[in-house]
C-alpha atoms as a PDB file:
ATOM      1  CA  UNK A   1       0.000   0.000   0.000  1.00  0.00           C
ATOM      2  CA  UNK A   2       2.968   2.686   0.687  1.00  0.00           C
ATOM      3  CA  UNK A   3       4.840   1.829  -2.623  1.00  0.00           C
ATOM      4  CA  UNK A   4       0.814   2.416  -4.577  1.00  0.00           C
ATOM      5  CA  UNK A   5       0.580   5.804  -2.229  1.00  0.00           C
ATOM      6  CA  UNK A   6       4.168   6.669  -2.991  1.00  0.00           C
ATOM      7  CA  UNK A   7       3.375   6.546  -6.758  1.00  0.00           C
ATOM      8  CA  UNK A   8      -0.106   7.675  -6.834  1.00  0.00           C
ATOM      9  CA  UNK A   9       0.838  10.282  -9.159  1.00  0.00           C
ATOM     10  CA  UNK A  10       1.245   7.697 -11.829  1.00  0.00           C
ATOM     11  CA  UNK A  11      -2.060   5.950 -11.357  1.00  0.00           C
ATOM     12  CA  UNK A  12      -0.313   2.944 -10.951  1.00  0.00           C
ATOM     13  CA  UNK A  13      -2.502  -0.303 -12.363  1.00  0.00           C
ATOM     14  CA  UNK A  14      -2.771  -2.805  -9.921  1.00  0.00           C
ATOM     15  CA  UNK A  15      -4.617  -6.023  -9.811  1.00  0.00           C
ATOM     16  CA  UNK A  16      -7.226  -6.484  -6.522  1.00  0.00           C
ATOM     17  CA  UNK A  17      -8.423  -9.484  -5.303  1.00  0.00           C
ATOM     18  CA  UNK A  18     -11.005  -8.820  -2.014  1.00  0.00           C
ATOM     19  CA  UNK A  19     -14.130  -9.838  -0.415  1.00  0.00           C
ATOM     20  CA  UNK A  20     -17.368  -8.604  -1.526  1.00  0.00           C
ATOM     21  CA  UNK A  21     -20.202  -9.875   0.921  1.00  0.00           C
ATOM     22  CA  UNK A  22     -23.018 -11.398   0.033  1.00  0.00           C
ATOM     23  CA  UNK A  23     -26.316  -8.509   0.346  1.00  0.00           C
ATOM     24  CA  UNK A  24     -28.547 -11.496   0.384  1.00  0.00           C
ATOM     25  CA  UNK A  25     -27.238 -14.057   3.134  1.00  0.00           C
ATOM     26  CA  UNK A  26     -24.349 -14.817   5.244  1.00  0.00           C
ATOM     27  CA  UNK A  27     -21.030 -15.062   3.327  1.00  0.00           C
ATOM     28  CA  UNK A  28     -19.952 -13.622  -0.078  1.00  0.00           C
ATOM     29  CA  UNK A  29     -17.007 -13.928  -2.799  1.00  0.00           C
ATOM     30  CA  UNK A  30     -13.745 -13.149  -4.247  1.00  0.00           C
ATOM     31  CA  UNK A  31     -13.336 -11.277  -6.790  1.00  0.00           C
ATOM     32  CA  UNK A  32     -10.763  -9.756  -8.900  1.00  0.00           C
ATOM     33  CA  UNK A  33     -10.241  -6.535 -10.375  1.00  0.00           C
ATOM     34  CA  UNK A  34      -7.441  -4.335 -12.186  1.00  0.00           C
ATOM     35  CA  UNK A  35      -7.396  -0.731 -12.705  1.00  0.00           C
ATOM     36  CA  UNK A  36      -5.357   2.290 -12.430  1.00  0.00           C
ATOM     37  CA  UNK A  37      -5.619   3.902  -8.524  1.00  0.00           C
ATOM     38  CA  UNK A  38      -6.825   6.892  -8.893  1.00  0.00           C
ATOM     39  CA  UNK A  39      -6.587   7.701  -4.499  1.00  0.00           C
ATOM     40  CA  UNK A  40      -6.217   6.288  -1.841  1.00  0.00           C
ATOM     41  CA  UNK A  41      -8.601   7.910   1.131  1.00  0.00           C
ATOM     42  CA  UNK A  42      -7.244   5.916   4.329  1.00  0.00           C
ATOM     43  CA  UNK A  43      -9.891   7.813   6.365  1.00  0.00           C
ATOM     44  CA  UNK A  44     -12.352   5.893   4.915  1.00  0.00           C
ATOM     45  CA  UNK A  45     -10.402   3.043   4.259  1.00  0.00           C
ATOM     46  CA  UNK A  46     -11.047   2.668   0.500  1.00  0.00           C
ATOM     47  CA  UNK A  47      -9.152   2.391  -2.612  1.00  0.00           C
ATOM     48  CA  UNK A  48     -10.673   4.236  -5.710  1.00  0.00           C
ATOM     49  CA  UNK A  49      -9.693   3.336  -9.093  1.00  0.00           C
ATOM     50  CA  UNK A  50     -10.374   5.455 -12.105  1.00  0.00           C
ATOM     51  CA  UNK A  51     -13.467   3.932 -13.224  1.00  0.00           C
ATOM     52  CA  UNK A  52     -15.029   5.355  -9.981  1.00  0.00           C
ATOM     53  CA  UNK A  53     -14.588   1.391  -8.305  1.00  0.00           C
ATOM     54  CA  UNK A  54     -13.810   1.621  -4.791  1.00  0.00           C
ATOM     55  CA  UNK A  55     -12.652  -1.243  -2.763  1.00  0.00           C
ATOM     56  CA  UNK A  56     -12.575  -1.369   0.879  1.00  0.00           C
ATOM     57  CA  UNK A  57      -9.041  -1.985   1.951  1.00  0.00           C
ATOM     58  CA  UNK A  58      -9.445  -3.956   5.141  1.00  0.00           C
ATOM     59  CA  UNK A  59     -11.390  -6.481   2.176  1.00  0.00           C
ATOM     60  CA  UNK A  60      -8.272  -7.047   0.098  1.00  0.00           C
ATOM     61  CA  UNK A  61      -7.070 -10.174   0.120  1.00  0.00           C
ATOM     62  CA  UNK A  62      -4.009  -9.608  -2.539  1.00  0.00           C
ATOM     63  CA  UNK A  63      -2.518  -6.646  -4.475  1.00  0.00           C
ATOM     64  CA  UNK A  64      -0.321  -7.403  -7.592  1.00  0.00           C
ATOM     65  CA  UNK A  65       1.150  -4.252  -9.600  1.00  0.00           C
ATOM     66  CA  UNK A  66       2.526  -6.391 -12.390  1.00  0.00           C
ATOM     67  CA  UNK A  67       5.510  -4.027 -12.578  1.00  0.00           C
ATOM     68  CA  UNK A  68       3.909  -0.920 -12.906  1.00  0.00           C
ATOM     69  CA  UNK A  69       6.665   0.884 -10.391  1.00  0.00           C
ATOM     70  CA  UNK A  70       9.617   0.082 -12.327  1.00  0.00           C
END
């Protein structure tokens, strides 16, 4: 998370997988999701990409950047 905040700048893609609960009943799913970080508001613990997704950081299971900080 530091190295994505240190580079923020250069909306950094970065591949997400995290836990989205289930609305209906108990439980819920991965899922996976790339896209360029647009901020990172730790206030409200959430990631928002670009596309306007936000994904609640204490969710995240894995974070890959696929080289995007070289």
């Amino acid at each position: 998370m530091q190295i994505i905040s240190e580079h923020i700048l250069e909306r950094p893609e970065v591949t997400f997988t995290y836990f989205v609960s289930d609305l209906k009943k108990s439980g819920g799913k991965y899922e996976t999701v790339t896209g360029k970080v647009k901020k990172i508001n730790y206030s409200n613990n959430v990631i928002i990409l670009e596309n306007g997704a936000e994904i609640y950081i204490p969710d995240i299971l894995e974070m890959d950047s696929a080289g995007s900080f070289e």
